[in-house]
Each structure stands twice: as structure tokens, then as C-alpha cells.
Protein backbone atom coordinates (compact mmCIF):
# COMPACT_ATOMS: atom_id res chain seq x y z
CA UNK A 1 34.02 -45.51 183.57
CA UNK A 2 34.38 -47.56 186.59
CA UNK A 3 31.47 -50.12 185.38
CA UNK A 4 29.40 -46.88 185.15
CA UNK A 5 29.43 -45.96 188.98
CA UNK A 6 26.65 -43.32 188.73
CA UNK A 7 24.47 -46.60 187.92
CA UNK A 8 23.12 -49.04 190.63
CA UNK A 9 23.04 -52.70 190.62
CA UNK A 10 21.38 -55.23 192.28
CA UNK A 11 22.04 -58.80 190.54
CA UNK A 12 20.43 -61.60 192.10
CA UNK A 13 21.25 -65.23 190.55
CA UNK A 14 19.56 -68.44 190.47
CA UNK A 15 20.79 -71.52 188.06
CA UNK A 16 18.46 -73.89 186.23
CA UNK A 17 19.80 -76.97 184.51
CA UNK A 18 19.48 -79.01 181.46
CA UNK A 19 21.34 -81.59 179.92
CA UNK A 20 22.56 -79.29 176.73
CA UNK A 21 22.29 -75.61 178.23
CA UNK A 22 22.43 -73.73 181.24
CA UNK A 23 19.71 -70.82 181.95
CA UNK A 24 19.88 -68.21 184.97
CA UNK A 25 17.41 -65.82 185.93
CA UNK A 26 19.13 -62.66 187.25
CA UNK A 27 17.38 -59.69 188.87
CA UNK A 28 19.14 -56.48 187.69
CA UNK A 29 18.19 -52.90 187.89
CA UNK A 30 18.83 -50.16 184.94
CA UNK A 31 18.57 -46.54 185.29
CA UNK A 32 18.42 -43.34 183.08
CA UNK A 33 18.32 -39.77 183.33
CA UNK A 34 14.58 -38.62 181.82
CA UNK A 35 15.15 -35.54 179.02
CA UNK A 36 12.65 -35.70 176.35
CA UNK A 37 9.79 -38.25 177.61
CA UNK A 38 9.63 -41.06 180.14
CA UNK A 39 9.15 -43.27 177.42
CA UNK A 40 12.70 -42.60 176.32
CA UNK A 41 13.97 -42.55 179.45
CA UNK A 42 12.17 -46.42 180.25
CA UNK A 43 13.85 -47.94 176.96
CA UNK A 44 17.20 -46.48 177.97
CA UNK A 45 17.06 -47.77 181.52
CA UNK A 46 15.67 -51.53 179.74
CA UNK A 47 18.77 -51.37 177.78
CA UNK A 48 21.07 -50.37 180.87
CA UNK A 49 19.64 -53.41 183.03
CA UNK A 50 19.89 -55.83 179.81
CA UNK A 51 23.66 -54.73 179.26
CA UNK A 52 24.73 -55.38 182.67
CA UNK A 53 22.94 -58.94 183.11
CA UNK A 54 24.04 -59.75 179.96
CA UNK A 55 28.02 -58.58 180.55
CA UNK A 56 27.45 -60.06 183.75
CA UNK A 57 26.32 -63.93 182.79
CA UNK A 58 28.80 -64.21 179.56
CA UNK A 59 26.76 -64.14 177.57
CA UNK A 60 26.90 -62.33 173.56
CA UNK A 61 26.53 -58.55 174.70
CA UNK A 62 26.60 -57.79 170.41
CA UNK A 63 22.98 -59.07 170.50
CA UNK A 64 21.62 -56.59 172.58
CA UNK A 65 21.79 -54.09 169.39
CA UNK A 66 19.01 -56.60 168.05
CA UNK A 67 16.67 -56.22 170.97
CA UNK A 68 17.01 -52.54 171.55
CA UNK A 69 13.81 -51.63 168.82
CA UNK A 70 11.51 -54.04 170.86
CA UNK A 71 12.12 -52.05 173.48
CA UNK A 72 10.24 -49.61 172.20
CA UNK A 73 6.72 -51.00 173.51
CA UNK A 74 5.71 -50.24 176.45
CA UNK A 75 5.06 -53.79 178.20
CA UNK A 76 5.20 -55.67 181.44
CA UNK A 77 6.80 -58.55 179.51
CA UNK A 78 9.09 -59.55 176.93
CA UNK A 79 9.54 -62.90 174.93
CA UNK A 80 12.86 -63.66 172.36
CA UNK A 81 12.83 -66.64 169.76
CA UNK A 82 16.42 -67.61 168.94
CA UNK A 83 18.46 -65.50 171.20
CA UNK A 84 20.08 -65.55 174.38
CA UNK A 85 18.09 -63.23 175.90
CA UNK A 86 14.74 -65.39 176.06
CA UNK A 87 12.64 -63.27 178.66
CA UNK A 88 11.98 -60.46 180.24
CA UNK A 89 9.73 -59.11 183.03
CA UNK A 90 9.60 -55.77 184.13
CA UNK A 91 8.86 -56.24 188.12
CA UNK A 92 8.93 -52.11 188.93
CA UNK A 93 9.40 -48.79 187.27
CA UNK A 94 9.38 -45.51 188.89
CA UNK A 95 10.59 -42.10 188.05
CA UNK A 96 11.93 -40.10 190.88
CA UNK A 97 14.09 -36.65 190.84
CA UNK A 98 14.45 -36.81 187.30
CA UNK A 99 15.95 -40.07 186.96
CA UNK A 100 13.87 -43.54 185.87
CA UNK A 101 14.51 -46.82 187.47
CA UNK A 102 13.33 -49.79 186.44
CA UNK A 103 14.21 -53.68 187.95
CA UNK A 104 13.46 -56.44 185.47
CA UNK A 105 13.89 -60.21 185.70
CA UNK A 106 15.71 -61.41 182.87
CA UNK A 107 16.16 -65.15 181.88
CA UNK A 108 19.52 -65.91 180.17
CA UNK A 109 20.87 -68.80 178.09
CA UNK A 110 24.62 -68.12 177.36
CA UNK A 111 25.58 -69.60 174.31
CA UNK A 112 29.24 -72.23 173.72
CA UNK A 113 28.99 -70.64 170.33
CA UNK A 114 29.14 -67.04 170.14
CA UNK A 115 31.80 -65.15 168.08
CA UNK A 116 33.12 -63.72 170.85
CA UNK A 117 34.05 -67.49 172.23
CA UNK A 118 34.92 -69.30 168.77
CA UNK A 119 36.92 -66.02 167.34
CA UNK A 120 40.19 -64.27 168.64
CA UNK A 121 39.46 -60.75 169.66
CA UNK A 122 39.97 -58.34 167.08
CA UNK A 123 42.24 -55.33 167.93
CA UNK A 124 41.23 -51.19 167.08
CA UNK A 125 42.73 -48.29 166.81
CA UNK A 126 40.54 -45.12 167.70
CA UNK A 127 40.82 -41.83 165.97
CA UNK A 128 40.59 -38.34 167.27
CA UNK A 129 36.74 -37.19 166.35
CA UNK A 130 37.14 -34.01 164.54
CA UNK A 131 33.64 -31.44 165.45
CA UNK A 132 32.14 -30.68 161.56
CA UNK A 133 31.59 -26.70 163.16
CA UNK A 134 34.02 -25.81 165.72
CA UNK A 135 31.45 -22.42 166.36
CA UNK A 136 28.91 -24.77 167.76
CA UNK A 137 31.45 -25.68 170.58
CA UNK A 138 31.64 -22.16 171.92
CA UNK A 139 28.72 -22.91 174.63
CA UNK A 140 31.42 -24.77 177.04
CA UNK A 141 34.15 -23.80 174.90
CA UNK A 142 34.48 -27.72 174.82
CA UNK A 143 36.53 -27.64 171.45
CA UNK A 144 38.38 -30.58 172.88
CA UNK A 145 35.02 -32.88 173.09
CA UNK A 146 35.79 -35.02 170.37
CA UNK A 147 39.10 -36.13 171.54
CA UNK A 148 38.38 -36.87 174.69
CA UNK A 149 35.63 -39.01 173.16
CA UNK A 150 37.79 -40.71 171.73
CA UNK A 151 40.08 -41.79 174.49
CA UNK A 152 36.45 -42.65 176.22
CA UNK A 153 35.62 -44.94 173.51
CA UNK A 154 39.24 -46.79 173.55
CA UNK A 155 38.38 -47.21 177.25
CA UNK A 156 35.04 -48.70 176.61
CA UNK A 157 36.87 -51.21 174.07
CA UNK A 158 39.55 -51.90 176.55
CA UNK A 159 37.61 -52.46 179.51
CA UNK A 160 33.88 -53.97 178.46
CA UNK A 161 34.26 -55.30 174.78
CA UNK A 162 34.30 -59.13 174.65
CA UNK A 163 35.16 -59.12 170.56
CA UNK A 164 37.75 -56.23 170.30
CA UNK A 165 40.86 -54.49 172.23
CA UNK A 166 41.87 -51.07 171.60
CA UNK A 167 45.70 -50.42 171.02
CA UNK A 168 45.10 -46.82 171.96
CA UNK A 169 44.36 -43.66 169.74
CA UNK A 170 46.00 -41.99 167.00
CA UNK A 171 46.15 -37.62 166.23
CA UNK A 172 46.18 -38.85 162.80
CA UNK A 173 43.43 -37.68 159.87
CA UNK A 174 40.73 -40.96 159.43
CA UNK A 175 39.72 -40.53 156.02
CA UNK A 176 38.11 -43.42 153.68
CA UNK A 177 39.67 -40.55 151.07
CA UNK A 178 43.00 -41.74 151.90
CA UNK A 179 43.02 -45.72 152.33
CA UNK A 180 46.61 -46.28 151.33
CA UNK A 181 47.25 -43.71 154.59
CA UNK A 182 45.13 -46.38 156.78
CA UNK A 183 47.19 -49.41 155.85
CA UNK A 184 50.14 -48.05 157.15
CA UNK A 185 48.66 -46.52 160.38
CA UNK A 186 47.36 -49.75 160.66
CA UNK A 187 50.60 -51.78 160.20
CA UNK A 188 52.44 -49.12 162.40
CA UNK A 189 50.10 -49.82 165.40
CA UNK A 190 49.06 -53.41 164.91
CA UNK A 191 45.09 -52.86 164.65
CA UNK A 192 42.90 -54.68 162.39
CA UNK A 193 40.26 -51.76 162.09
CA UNK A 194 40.42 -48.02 162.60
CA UNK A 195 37.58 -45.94 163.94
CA UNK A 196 37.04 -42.65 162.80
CA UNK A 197 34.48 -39.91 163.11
CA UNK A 198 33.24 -36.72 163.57
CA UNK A 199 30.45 -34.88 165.68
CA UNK A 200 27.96 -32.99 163.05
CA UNK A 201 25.52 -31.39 165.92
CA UNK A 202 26.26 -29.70 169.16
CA UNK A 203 23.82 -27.27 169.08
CA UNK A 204 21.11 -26.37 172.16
CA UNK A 205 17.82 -24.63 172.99
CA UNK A 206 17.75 -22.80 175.68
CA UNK A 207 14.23 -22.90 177.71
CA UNK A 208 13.93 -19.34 179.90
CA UNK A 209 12.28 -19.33 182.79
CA UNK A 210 11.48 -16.27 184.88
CA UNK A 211 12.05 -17.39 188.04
CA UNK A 212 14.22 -20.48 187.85
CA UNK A 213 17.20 -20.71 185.97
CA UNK A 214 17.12 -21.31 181.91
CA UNK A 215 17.00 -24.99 181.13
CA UNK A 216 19.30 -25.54 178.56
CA UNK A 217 19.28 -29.13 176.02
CA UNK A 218 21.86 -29.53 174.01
CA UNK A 219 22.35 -32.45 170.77
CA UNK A 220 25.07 -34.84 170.43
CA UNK A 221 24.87 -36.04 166.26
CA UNK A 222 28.18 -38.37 165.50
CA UNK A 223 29.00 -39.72 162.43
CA UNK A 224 31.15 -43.24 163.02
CA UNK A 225 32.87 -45.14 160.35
CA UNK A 226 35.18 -48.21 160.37
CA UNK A 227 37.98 -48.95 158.23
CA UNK A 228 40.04 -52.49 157.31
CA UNK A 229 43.69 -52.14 158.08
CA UNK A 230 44.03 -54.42 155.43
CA UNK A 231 42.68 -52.56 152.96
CA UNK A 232 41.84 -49.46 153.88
CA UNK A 233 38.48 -49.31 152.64
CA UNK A 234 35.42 -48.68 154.66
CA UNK A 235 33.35 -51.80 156.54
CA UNK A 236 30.52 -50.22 158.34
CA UNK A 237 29.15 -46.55 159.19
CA UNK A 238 26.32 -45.79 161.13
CA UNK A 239 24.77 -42.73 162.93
CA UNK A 240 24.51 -41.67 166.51
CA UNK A 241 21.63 -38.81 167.78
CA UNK A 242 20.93 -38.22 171.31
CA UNK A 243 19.64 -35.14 173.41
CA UNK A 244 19.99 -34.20 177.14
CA UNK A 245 20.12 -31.31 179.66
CA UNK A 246 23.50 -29.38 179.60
CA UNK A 247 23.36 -28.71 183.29
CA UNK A 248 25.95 -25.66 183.17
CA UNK A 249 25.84 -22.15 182.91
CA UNK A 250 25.96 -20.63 179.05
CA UNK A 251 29.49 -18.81 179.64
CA UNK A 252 31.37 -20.86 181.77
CA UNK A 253 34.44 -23.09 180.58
CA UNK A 254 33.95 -26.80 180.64
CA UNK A 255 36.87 -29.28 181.17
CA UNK A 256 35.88 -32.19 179.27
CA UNK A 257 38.32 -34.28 180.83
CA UNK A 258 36.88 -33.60 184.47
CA UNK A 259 35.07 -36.21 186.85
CA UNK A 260 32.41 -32.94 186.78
CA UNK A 261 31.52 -33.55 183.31
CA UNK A 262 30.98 -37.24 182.66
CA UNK A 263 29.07 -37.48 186.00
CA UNK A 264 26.65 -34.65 184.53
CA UNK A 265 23.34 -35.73 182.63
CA UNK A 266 24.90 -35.17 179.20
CA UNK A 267 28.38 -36.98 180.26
CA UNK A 268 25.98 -39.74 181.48
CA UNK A 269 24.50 -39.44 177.97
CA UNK A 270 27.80 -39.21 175.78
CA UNK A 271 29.02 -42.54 178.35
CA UNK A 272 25.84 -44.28 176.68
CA UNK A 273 26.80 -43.49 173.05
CA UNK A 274 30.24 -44.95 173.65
CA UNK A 275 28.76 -47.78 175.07
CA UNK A 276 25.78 -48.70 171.97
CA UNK A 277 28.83 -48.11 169.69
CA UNK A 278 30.78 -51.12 171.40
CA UNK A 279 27.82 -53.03 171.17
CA UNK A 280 26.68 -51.94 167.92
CA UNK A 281 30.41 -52.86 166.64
CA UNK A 282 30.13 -56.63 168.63
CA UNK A 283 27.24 -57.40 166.47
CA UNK A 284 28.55 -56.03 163.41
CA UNK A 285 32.03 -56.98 163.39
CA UNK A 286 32.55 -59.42 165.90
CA UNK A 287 31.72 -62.29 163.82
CA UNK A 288 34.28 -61.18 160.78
CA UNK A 289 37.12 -63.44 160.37
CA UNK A 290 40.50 -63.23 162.26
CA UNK A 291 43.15 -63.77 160.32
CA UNK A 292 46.70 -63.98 161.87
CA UNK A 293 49.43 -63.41 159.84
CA UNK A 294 52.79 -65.21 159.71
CA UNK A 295 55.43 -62.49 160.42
CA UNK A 296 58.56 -64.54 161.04
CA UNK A 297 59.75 -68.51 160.24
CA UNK A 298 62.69 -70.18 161.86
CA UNK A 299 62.85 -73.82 160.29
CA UNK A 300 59.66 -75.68 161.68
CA UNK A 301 58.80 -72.76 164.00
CA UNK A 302 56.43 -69.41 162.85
CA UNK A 303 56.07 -66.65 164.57
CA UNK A 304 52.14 -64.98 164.36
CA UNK A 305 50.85 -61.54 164.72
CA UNK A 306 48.21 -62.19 167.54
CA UNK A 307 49.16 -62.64 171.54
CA UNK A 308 47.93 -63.05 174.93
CA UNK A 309 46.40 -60.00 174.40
CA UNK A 310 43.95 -61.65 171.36
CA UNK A 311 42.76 -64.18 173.44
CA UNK A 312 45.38 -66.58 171.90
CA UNK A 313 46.05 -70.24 174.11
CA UNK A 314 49.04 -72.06 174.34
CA UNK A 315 47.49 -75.69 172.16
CA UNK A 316 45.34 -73.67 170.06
CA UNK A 317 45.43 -75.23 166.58
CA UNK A 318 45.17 -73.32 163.54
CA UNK A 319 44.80 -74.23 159.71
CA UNK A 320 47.35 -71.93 157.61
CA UNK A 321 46.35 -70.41 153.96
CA UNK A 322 48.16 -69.59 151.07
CA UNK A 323 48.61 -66.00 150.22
CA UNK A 324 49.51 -64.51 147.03
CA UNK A 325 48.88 -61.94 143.93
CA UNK A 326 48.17 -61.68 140.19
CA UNK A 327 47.00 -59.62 137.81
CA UNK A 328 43.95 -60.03 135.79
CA UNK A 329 43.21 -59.66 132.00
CA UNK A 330 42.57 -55.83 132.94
CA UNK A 331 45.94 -55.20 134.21
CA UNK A 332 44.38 -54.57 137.85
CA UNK A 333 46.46 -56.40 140.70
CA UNK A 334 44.00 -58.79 142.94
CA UNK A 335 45.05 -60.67 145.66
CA UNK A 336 44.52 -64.56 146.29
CA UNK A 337 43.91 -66.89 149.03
CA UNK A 338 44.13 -70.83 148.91
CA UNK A 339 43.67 -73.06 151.43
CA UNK A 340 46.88 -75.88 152.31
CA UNK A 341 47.01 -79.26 153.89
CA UNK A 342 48.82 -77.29 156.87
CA UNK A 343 47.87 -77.32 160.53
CA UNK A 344 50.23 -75.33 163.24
CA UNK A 345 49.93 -75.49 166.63
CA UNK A 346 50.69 -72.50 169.63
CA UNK A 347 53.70 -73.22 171.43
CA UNK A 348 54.30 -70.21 172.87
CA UNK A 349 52.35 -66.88 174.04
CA UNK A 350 53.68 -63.68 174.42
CA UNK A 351 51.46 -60.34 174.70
CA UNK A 352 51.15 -59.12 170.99
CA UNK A 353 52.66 -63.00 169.18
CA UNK A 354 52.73 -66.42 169.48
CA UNK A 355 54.93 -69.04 168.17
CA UNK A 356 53.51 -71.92 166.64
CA UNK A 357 54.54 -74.99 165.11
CA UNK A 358 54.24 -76.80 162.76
CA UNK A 359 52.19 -79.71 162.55
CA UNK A 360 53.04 -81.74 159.04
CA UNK A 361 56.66 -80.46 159.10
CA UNK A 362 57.82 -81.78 155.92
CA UNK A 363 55.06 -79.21 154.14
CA UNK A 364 57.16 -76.31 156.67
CA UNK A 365 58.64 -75.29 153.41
CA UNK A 366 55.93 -73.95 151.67
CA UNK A 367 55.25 -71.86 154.50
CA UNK A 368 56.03 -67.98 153.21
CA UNK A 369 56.16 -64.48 155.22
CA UNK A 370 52.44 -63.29 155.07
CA UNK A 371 50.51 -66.48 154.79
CA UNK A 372 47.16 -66.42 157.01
CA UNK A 373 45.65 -68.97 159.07
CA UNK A 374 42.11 -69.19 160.88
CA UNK A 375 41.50 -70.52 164.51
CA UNK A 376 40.22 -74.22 164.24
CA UNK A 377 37.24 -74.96 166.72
């Protein structure tokens, strides 16, 4: 998406200093196409300028979900309580040619704190978005939307998330109906969650004029879930509606791959979408617990399942947990968790592992294939 090139920035910066935290001011400018209202259009462009100061200072971009319904009010200014994003002016708006602009002044504090600093990155695997009625695909004959969604949305992880990386996509079924088929999709491809979804609402009204051509708007509807590769159970759903123009002609054959389509006002639109669902998943997920796993032990030496790519720092220091299994007085197997007395240290980093050792290396021996450990701060 090229830091979404059919956007303009202009980011001016100016530091102010305390003793315990750092604020900026940065000048930033968000844009939107307009489709239903202006209104819409003014919130969108809010949350476009927000997203890019934000990404830009460092700060937690999985708070911007929180801000987006306050939005919603059509003011000059804007004032937070307990978030990075303190305040916000907006210094012009204008709507020109069908698209709205508006440049705000936005005072940041980045926070030393944030889940995306204190936890390693969590990794996903995205699958292919199935359409709920391929008929309503025929406008476009873009049966091949939903996968190339999909690769859009690993892209978004890959290049913009702070929390998560993508370890690519999968042409396998996501179905909470079959969670013993996640684990092991999971444990093939190394990913912590699995996305799945489908898109429930393609459909478009066509507005005929007489002497200009018919102005067609078409719905995007997806239906998102996340799984645990762990356990194969769902973590968190949520819906996605938006509207815009569908700027091509009824019979002609869209490639939904092309540069043509995701520069177009609905591509620009479908580009949002994947973009609220990263940041909708950084301030869902994000803060969850990452748990490396030991997956190897050579004397006082373990080998973990997390790498460079994690985030993962040669001197990190971990604490390591127990793992282990019982059944209860109603015969159903549960799994356990207890904490040790062990601390392990990173040694070495490769891309997907590290090797750690150990730091109380008489206690190396209670050390077992599939114990956890969390990131000590």
C-alpha cells in the first residue's frame, strides 16, 4: 500500500519537554473520498490524519479504535483524558472534487509502556475470505475479492502493525467448527492466531441519470473472526460495513489484483477496512500475553519458538513456567500452568528462535519440552 500513496502528508514537528514525558505537536493532513455525507467523509479523513501522526511519533496506534466514536461530533477541537492522544485542533477542512481534506494539529504523548513496547509481537496467519453469495460478485465478476483481501490484510500486518506479523496466508477452510483443524494449521505455520472471514454484502444501487452516466454504490459487509492457535477456539469477532462509488462500468471485468482497482474510490475504501481491522486487532489483542514455548534443550541451553522476527533481543530475560495436564473428577482433560524459580536469558537470535540460557542452572533439569515463559520488563 506504499504508506497509502493516494494520501498526502504534510507532518510538521515541534518537541516539548518534561522531566517524565515527552509531548510533540505534529501538523498532519488526512483525506477521504466523500460517498454518503460530508460528515462521513470528515470523520474518515480525522481518523486518516490521527493514524499517520500517531504511526508516525511511536506512539500506541491500537488506541485510535477508542477515539474513532468521538469523532463523530462535529468540532473545531478535541480534548483526551488518559490517552496518548491528548488534543486535537482542526486548523482547515475543505471538500474539493469529491474528496475532503482536513489538516489538524495534534498533540502527542508517546507512552514507555504500551503493549506494543513491553510485549513481543504476536505472529498471524490470514485466511482466504470466502464471499457468503458468490451471485452478488457478478457486477465485476470480482469472485476473487476476498482473496486478494486477504493477501491485502497480511500486507497491512506486515508492513504497519506494531503488535503483530503476518506469516503469510493459508487456502485452508477457517472454521471455529473445526478447532482441532486450527491447532495444527497453526503449529504447521508458526502463528499464534488465525484470521478468518467472509464478505456477507456486495450488493449496489445503481442511480440513472439521463444525461450523465449511472452512478453506481456498491456495500462492502465482512464478517472477521480470530482464532487461538493454541486452542483453536474463537478470541474476538467483530463486524465491518462500509459503502462507496464503484466507479466502473456494470459489465466490464475487474482485476482485483490491479493498481486500477485499489487506487479507485472503493479500493481506497476496502484499503481503509484493512487498515481499522489492524487497529481494531492492536487494541484488542495486542495486550494478550506472549508466551514462548521451549521447543528444544541441550544441557543448560533452550531453544524458544520466537526470533528476530518477534521483536526478541539478544539479553532479554525471561521467567519460565511449568506446563502440564490432568484430569478432573469429570474425566475432562485440563491443562495447568505453574510458575518456577527459573529465569533464562537470550543468547542468541535467529529469525523465527532464540537460544537462551539458563540462569539458575542447577534447576536446568526441571526444564521440559513445552514449558512457557513470559518476557520480564
Amino acid at each position: 500500500m506504499k504508506k497509502f500513496f493516494f494520501l498526502a502528508i504534510s507532518v510538521f514537528y515541534s518537541a516539548l519537554f518534561s522531566s517524565s514525558v515527552s509531548a510533540a505537536w505534529y501538523q498532519v493532513t488526512g483525506t477521504a473520498t466523500v460517498v454518503s455525507s460530508e460528515e462521513v467523509a470528515r470523520v474518515h479523513a480525522l481518523e486518516d490524519a490521527i493514524y499517520k501522526a500517531v504511526s508516525f511519533a511511536g506512539a500506541d496506534i491500537g488506541g485510535i479504535s477508542n477515539l474513532r466514536p468521538l469523532l463523530e461530533e462535529n468540532r473545531k477541537e478535541y480534548q483526551f483524558a488518559n490517552h496518548e492522544v491528548r488534543y486535537i485542533m482542526v486548523e482547515q477542512q475543505r471538500s474539493r472534487r469529491g474528496v475532503m481534506s482536513v489538516r489538524i494539529r495534534i498533540d502527542i504523548y508517546p507512552s514507555a509502556t504500551g503493549c506494543h513496547v513491553s510485549q513481543y509481537k504476536k505472529t498471524f496467519l490470514v485466511g482466504n475470505i470466502d464471499i457468503a453469495s458468490p451471485q452478488q460478485a457478478v457486477m465485476g465478476q470480482v469472485y476473487r475479492l476476498g482473496d486478494d483481501f486477504a493477501h491485502v490484510i497480511n500486507r497491512q500486518l506486515k508492513q504497519e502493525s506494531a503488535s503483530f506479523v503476518s506469516v503469510g496466508t493459508t487456502d485452508y477452510e477457517i472454521s471455529k467448527r473445526y478447532p482441532e483443524r486450527l491447532k495444527m494449521i497453526a503449529q504447521d505455520t508458526g502463528a499464534q492466531y488465525i484470521i478468518g472471514g467472509v464478505i456477507t454484502d456486495l450488493t449496489a444501487t445503481v442511480d440513472q441519470k439521463i444525461l450523465r452516466d449511472d452512478e453506481i454504490n456498491r456495500q462492502f459487509a465482512l464478517e472477521m473472526q480470530v482464532f487461538d492457535g493454541k486452542t483453536g477456539h474463537e478470541v474476538y469477532t467483530r463486524n465491518y460495513r462500509e459503502v462507496a462509488r464503484w466507479p466502473f462500468p456494470k459489465t466490464s471485468k475487474i482485476d482485483t489484483k490491479s493498481a486500477r482497482f485499489w487506487a479507485s474510490t472503493y479500493g481506497e475504501m476496502m484499503l481503509r477496512v484493512s487498515r481499522n481491522i489492524m487497529l481494531d486487532l492492536e487494541s484488542e489483542v495486542s495486550c494478550k500475553v506472549t508466551l514462548p514455548e521451549v521447543v528444544a534443550k541441550f544441557g543448560n541451553t533452550i531453544v524458544m519458538d520466537l526470533g528476530r522476527m518477534h521483536g526478541v533481543e539478544e539479553g532479554d530475560k525471561l521467567q519460565l513456567w511449568h506446563t502440564g495436564s490432568f484430569i478432573d473428577q469429570n474425566g475432562l482433560p485440563r491443562n495447568k500452568v505453574t510458575q518456577s524459580d527459573i529465569t533464562v536469558t537470550v543468547s542468541r537470535v535467529y529469525e523465527h528462535e532464540a537460544e537462551l540460557t539458563v540462569d539458575q542452572s542447577d534447576l536446568s533439569g526441571s526444564i521440559q519440552i513445552g514449558d512457557v515463559m513470559h518476557k520480564l520488563l
